[in-house]
C-alpha atoms as a PDB file:
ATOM      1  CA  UNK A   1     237.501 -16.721  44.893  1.00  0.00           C
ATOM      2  CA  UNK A   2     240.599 -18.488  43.847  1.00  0.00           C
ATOM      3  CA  UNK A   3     239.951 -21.294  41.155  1.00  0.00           C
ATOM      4  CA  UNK A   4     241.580 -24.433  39.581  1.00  0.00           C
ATOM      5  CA  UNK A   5     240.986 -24.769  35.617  1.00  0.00           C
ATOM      6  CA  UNK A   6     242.284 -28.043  35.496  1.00  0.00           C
ATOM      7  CA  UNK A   7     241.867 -28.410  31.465  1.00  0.00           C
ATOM      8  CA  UNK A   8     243.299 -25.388  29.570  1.00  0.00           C
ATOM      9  CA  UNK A   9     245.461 -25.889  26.371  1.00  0.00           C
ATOM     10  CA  UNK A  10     247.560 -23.042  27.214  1.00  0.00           C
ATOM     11  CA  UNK A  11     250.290 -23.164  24.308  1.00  0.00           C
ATOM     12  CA  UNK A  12     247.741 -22.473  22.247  1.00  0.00           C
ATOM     13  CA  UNK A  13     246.472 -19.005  24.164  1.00  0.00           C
ATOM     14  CA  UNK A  14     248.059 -15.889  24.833  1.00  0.00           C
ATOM     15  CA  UNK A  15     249.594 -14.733  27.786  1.00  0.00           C
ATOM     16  CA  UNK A  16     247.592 -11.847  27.765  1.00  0.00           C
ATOM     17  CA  UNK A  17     245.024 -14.982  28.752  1.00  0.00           C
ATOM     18  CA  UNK A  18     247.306 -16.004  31.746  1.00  0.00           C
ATOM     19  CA  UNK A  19     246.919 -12.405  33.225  1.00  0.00           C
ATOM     20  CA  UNK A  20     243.286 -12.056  32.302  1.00  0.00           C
ATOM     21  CA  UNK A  21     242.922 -15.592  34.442  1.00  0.00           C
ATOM     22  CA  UNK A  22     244.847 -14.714  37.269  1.00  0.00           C
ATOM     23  CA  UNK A  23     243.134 -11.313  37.537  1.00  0.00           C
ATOM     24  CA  UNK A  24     239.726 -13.895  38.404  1.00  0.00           C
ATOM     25  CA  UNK A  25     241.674 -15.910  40.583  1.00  0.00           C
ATOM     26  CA  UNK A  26     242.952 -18.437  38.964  1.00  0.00           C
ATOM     27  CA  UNK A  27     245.708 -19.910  41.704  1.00  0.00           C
ATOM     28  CA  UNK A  28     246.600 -23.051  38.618  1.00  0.00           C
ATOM     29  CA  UNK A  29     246.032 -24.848  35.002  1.00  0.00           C
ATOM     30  CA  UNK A  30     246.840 -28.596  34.260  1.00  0.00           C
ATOM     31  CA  UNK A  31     247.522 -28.913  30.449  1.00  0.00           C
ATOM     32  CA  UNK A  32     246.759 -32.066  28.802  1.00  0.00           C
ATOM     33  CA  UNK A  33     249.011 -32.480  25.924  1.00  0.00           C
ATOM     34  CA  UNK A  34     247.132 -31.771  22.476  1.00  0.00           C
ATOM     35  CA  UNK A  35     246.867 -31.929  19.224  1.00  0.00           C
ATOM     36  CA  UNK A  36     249.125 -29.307  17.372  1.00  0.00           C
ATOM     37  CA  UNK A  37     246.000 -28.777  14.505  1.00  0.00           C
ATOM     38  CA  UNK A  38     247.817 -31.242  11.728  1.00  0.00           C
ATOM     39  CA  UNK A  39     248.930 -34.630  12.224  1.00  0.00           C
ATOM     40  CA  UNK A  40     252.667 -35.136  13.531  1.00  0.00           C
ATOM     41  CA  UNK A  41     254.469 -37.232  11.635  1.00  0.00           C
ATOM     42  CA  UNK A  42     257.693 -37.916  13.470  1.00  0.00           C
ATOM     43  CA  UNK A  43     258.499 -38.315  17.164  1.00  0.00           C
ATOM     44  CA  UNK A  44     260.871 -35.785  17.091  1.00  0.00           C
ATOM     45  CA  UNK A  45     257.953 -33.196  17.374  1.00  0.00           C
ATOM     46  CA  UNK A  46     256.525 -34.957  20.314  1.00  0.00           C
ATOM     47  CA  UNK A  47     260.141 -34.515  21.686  1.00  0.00           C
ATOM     48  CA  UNK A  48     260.515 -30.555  21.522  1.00  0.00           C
ATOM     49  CA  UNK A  49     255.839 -30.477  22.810  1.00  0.00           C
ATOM     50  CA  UNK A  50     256.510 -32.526  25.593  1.00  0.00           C
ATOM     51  CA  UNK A  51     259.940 -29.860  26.169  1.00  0.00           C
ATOM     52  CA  UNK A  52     257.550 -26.724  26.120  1.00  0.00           C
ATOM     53  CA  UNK A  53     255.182 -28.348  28.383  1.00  0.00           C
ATOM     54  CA  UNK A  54     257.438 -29.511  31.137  1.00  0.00           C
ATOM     55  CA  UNK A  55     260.209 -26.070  30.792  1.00  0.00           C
ATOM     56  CA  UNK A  56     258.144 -23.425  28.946  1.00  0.00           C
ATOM     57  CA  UNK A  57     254.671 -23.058  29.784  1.00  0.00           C
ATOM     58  CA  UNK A  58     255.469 -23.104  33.905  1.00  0.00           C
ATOM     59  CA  UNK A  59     257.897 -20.037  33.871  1.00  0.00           C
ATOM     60  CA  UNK A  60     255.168 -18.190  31.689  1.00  0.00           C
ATOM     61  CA  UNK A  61     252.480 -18.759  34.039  1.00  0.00           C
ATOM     62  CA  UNK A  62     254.631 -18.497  36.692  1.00  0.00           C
ATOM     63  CA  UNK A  63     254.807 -14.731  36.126  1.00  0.00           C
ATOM     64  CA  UNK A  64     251.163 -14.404  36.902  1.00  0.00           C
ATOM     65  CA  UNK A  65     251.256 -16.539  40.065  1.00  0.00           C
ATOM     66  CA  UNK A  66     249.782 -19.299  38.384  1.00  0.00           C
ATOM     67  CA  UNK A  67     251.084 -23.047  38.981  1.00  0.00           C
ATOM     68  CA  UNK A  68     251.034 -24.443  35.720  1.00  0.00           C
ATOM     69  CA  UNK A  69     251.164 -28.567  35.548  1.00  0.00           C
ATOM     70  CA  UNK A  70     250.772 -30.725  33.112  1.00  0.00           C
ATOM     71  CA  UNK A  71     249.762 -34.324  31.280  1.00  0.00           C
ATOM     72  CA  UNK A  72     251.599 -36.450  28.736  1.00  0.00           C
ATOM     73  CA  UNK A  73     250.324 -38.678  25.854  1.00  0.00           C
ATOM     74  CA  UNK A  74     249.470 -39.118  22.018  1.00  0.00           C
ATOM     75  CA  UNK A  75     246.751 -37.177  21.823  1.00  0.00           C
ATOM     76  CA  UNK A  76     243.528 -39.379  20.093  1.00  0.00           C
ATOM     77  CA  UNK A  77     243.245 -37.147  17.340  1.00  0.00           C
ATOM     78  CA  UNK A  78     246.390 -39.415  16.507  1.00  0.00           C
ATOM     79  CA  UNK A  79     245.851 -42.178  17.974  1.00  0.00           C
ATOM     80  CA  UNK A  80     245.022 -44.172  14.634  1.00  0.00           C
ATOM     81  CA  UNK A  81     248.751 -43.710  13.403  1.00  0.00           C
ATOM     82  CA  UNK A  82     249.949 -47.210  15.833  1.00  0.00           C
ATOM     83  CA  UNK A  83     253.579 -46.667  14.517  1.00  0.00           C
ATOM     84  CA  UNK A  84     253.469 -42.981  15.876  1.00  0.00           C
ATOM     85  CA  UNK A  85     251.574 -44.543  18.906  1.00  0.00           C
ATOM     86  CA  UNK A  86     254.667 -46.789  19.651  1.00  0.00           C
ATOM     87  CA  UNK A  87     257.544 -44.319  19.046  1.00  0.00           C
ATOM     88  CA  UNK A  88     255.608 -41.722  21.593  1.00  0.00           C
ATOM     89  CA  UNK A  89     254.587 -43.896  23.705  1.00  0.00           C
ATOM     90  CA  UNK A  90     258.399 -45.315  24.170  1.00  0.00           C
ATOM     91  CA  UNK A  91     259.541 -41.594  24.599  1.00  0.00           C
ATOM     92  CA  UNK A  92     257.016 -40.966  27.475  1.00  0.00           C
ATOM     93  CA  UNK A  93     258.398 -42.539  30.342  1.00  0.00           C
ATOM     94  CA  UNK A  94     261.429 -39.803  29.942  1.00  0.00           C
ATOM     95  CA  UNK A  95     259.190 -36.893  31.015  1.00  0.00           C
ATOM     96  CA  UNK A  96     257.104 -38.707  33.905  1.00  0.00           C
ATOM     97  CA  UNK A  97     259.690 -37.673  36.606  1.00  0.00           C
ATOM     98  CA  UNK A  98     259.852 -33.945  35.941  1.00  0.00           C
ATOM     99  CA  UNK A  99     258.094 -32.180  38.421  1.00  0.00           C
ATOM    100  CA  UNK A 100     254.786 -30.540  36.873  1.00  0.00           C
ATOM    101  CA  UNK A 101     253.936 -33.672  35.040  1.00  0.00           C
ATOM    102  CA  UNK A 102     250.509 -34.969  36.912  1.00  0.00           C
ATOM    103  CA  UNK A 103     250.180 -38.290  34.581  1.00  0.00           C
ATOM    104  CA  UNK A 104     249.053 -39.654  31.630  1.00  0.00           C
ATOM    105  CA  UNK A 105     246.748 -37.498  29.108  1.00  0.00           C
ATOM    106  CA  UNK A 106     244.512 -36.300  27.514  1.00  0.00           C
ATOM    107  CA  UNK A 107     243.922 -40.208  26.022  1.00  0.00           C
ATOM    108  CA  UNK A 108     240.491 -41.494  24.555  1.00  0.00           C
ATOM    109  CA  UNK A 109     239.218 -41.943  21.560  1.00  0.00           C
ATOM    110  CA  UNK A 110     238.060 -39.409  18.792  1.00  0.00           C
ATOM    111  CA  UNK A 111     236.478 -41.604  16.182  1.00  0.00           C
ATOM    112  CA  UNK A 112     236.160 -44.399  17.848  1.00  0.00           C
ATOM    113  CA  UNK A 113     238.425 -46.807  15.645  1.00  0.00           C
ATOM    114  CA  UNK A 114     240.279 -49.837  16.416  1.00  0.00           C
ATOM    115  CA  UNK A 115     243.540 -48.163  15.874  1.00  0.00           C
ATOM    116  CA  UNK A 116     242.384 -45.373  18.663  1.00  0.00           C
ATOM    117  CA  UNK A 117     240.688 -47.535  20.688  1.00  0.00           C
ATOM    118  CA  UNK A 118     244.284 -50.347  20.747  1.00  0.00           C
ATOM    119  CA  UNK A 119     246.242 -46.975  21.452  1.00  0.00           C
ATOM    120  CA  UNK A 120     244.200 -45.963  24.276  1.00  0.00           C
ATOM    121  CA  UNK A 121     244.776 -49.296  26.062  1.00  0.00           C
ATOM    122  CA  UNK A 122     248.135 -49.254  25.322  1.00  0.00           C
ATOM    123  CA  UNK A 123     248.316 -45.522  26.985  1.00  0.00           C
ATOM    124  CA  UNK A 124     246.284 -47.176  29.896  1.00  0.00           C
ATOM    125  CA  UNK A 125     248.634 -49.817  30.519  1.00  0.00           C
ATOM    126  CA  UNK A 126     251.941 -47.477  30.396  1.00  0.00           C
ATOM    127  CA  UNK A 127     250.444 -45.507  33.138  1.00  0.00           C
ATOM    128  CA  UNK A 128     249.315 -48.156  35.215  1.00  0.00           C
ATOM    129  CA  UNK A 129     252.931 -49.526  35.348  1.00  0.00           C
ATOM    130  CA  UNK A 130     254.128 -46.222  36.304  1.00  0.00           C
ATOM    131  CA  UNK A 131     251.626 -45.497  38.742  1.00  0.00           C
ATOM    132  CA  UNK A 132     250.254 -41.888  36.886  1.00  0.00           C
ATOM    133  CA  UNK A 133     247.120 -40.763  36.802  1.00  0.00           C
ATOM    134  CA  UNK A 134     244.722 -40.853  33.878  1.00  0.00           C
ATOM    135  CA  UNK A 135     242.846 -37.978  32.055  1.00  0.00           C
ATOM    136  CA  UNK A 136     240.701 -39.071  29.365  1.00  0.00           C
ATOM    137  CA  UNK A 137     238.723 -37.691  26.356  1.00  0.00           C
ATOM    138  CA  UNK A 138     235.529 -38.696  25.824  1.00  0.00           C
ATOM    139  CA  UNK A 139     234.849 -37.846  21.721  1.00  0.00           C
ATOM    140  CA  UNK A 140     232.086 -35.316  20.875  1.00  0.00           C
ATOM    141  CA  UNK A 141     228.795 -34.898  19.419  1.00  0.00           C
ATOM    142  CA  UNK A 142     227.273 -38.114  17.721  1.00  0.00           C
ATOM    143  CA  UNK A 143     230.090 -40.403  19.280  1.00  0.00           C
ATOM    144  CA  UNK A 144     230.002 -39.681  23.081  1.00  0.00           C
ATOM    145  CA  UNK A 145     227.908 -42.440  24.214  1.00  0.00           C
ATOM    146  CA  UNK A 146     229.596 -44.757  21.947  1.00  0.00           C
ATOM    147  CA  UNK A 147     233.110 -43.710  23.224  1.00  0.00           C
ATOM    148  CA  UNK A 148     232.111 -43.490  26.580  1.00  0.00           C
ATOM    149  CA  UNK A 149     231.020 -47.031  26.817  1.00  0.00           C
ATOM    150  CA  UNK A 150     234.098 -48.729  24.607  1.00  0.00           C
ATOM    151  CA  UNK A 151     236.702 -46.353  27.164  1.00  0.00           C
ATOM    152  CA  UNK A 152     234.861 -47.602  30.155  1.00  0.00           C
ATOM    153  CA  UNK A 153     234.998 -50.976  29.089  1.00  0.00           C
ATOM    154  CA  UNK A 154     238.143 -51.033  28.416  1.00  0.00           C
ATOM    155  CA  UNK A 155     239.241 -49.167  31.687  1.00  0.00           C
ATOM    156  CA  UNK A 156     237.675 -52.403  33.585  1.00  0.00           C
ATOM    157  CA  UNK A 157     239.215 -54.641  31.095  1.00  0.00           C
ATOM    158  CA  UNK A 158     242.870 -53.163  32.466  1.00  0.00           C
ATOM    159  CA  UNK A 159     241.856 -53.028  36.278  1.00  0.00           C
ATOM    160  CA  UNK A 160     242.702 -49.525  36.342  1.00  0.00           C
ATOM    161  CA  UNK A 161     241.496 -47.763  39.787  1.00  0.00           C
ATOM    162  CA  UNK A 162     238.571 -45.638  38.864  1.00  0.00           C
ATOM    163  CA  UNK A 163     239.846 -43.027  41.853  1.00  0.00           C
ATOM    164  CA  UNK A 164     242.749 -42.127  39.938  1.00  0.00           C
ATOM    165  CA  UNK A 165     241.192 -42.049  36.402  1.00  0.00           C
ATOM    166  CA  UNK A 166     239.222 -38.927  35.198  1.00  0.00           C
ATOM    167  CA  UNK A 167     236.992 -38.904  32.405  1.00  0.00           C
ATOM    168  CA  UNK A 168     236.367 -35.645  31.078  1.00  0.00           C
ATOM    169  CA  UNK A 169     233.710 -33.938  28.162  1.00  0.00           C
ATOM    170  CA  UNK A 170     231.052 -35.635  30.136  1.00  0.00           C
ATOM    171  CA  UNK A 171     227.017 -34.587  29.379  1.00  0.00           C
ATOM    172  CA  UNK A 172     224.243 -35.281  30.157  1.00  0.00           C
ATOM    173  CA  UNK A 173     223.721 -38.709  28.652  1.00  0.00           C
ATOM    174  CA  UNK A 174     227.381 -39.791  29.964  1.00  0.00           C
ATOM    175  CA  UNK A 175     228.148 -38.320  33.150  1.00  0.00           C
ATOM    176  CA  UNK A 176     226.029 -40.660  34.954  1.00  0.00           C
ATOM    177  CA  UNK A 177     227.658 -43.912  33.459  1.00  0.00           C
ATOM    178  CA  UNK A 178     230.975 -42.370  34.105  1.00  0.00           C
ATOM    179  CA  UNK A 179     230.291 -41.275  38.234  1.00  0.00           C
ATOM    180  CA  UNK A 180     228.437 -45.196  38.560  1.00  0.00           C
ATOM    181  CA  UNK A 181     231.209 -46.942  37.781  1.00  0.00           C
ATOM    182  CA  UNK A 182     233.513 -45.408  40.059  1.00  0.00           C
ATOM    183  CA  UNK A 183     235.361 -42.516  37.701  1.00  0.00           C
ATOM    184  CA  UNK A 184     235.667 -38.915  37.972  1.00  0.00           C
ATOM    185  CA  UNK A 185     233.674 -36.543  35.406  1.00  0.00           C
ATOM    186  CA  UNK A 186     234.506 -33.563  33.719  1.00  0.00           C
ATOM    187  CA  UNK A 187     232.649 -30.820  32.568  1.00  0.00           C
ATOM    188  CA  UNK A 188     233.809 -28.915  29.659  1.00  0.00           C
ATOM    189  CA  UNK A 189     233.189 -25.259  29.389  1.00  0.00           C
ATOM    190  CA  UNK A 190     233.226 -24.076  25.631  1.00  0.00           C
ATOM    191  CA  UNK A 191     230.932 -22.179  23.518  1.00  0.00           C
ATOM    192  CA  UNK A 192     231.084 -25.000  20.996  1.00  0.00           C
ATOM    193  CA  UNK A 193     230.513 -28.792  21.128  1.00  0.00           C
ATOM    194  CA  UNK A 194     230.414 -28.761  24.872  1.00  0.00           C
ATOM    195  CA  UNK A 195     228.912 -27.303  27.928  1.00  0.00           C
ATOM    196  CA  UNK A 196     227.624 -23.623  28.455  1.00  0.00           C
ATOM    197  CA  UNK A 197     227.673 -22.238  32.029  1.00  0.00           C
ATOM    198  CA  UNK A 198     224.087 -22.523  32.162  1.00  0.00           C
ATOM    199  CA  UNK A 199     223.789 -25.943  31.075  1.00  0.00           C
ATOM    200  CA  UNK A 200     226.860 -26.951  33.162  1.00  0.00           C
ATOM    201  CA  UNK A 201     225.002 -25.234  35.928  1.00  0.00           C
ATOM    202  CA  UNK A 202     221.930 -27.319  35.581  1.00  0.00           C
ATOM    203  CA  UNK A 203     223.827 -31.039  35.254  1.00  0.00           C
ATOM    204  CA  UNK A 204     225.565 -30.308  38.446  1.00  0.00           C
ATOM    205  CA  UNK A 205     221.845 -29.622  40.168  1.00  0.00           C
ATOM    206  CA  UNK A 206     220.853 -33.100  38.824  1.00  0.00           C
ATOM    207  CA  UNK A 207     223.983 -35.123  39.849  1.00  0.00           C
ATOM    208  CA  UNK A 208     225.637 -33.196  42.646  1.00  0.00           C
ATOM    209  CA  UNK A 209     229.176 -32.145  42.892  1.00  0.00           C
ATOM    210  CA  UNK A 210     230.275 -35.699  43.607  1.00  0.00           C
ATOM    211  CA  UNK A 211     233.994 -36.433  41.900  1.00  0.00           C
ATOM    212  CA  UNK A 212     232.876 -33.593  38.869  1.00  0.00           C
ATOM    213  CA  UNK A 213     235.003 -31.114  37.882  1.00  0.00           C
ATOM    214  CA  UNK A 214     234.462 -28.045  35.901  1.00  0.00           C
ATOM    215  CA  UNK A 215     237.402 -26.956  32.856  1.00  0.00           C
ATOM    216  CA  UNK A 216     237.646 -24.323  30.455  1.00  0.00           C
ATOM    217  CA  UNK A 217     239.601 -26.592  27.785  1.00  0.00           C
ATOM    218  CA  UNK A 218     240.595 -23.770  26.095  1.00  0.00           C
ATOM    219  CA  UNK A 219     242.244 -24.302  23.036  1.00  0.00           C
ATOM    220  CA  UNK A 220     243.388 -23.093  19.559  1.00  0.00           C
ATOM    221  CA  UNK A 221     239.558 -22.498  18.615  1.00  0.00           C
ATOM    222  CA  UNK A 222     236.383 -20.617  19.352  1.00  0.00           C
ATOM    223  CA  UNK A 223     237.006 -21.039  23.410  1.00  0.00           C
ATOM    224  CA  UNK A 224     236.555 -19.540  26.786  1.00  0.00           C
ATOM    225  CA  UNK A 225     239.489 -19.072  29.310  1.00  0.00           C
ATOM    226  CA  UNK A 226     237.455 -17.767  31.597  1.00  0.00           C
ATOM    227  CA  UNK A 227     234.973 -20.139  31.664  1.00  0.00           C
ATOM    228  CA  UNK A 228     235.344 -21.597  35.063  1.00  0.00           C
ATOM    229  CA  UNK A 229     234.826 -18.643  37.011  1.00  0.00           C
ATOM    230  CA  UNK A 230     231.856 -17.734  34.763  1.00  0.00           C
ATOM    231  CA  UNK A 231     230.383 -20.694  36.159  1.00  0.00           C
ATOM    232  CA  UNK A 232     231.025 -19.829  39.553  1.00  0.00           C
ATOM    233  CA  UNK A 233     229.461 -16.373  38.393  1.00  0.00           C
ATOM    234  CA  UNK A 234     225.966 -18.446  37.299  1.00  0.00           C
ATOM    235  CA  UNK A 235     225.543 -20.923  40.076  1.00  0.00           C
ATOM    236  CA  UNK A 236     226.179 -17.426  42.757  1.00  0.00           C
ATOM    237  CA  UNK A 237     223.067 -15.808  40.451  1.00  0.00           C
ATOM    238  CA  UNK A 238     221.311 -18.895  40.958  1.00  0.00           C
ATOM    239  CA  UNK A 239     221.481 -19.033  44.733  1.00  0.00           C
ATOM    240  CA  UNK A 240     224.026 -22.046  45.544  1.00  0.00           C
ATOM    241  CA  UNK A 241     226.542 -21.303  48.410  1.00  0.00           C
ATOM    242  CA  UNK A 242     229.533 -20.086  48.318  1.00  0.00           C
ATOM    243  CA  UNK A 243     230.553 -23.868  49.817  1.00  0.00           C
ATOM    244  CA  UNK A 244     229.068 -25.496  46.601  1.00  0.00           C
ATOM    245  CA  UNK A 245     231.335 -22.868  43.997  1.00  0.00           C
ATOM    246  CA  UNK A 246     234.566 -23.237  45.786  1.00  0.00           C
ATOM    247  CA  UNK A 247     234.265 -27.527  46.007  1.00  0.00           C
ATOM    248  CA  UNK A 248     233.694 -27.359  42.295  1.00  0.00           C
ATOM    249  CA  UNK A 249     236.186 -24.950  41.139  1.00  0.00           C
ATOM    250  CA  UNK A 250     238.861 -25.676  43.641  1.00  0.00           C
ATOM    251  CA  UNK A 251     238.609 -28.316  46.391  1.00  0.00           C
ATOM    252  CA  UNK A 252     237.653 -31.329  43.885  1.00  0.00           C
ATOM    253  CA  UNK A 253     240.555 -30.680  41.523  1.00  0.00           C
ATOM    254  CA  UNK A 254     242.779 -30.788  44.527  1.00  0.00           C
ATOM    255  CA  UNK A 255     241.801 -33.796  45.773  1.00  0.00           C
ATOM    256  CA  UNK A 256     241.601 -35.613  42.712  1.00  0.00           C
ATOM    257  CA  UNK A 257     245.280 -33.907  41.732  1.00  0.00           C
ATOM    258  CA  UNK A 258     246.220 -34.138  45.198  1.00  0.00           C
ATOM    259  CA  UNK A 259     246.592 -38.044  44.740  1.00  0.00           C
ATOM    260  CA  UNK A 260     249.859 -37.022  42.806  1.00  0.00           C
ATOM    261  CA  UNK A 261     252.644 -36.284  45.319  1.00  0.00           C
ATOM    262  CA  UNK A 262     254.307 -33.685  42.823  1.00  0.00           C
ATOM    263  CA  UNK A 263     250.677 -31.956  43.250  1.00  0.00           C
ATOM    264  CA  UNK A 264     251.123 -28.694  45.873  1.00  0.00           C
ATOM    265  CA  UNK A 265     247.550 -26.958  46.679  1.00  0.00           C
ATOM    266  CA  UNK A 266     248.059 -23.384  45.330  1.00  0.00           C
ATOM    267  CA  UNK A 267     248.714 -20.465  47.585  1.00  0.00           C
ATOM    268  CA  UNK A 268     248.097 -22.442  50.728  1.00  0.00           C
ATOM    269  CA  UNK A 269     250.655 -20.662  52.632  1.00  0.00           C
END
């Protein structure tokens, strides 16, 4: 079955990782842009990222088949530096045109500060005056509910559209605030401070496949590129149709990507 994995830090993996995916299926990646594992300190770094997002990373995955798009932003992890904030945030709307760039993300909050939570709204606002979608990170562990709650305030506050905004790292206690008020949820597949298959399995039994999607978020740590279709692996054991696996690894990421015109549905020729 062919497969979207539609959060997957690939600059960070191998591309022995590419051709392991696309052996599974995997017809495309969206990238949300990251943090590089320290704190940048000058824009000019953002510069040359945002460079082997938009030129790089689609020729590599391009020699596995795979589509490879991705998202722009200040990642929260630095969102509390508001000078940084303002010099990347300025440098965005240069890379919005090219042609793999989906919209603004991942933004959120980490710690849940001030300083994150100001440069959230100001990430918020530049993509509501260029019309991008918005991928958001939810923080982890201890903070979720927290973070959930100050981003989704905050989302109303700037009468953004919840059918263009997904919120992703959603659980159990934040999925359902997240799907009520309009948004789309993410569920992240990692063997730390996230969602195994199993348990992913189980929150899509209790809230239905409604506007969810399903990500690897594979990154520089402990992760799982192959996550996705291992969940499409556990809900076959468990007896869901074939109907249920490919809406949740495939047909919901198109439609929620497919609201971008630069979006093309993979190998649907």
């Amino acid at each position: 079955m062919r497969y979207i994995d539609p959060h997957a830090h690939m600059v960070s993996r191998t591309t022995d990782d590419y051709r392991a995916m696309a052996l599974a299926g995997c017809a495309a990646v969206t990238e949300p842009a990251f943090w590089a594992g320290w704190d940048r300190s000058t824009v000019d770094g953002f510069t040359d990222y945002f460079r082997q997002l938009t030129e790089f990373e689609p020729r590599r995955a391009a020699d596995d088949r795979i589509d490879h798009y991705t998202w722009l932003c200040l990642n929260p992890k630095e969102g509390h530096d508001r000078a940084l904030a303002r010099e990347v945030l300025a440098l965005i709307p240069d890379f919005l045109d090219r042609p793999t760039v989906l919209g603004v993300g991942e933004i959120g909050l980490n710690k849940n500060t001030r300083h994150e939570l100001a440069t959230f709204e100001d990430h918020v606002a530049l993509a509501l005056e260029h019309r991008q979608l918005i991928l958001i990170h939810t923080p982890h562990l201890e903070d979720k509910l927290k973070g959930t709650r100050l981003i989704l305030d905050a989302l109303r506050g700037a009468g953004a559209d919840p059918a263009r905004v997904w919120i992703d790292h959603a659980e159990e206690h934040t999925l359902g605030l997240i799907r009520d008020a309009g948004y789309w949820a993410g569920i992240t597949l990692y063997p730390t401070t996230k969602a195994s298959p199993a348990r992913a399995a189980d929150m899509i039994e209790v809230f239905g496949a409604e506007r969810l999607m399903v990500s690897s978020a594979c990154d520089w740590g402990i992760a799982a590129p192959m996550g996705v279709p291992t969940l499409a692996l556990e809900l076959r054991r468990r007896g869901h149709p074939e109907s249920l696996i490919r809406r949740m690894v495939f047909e919901n990421p198109c439609a929620f990507f497919g609201q971008c015109p630069k979006f093309r549905t993979p190998w649907s020729d």
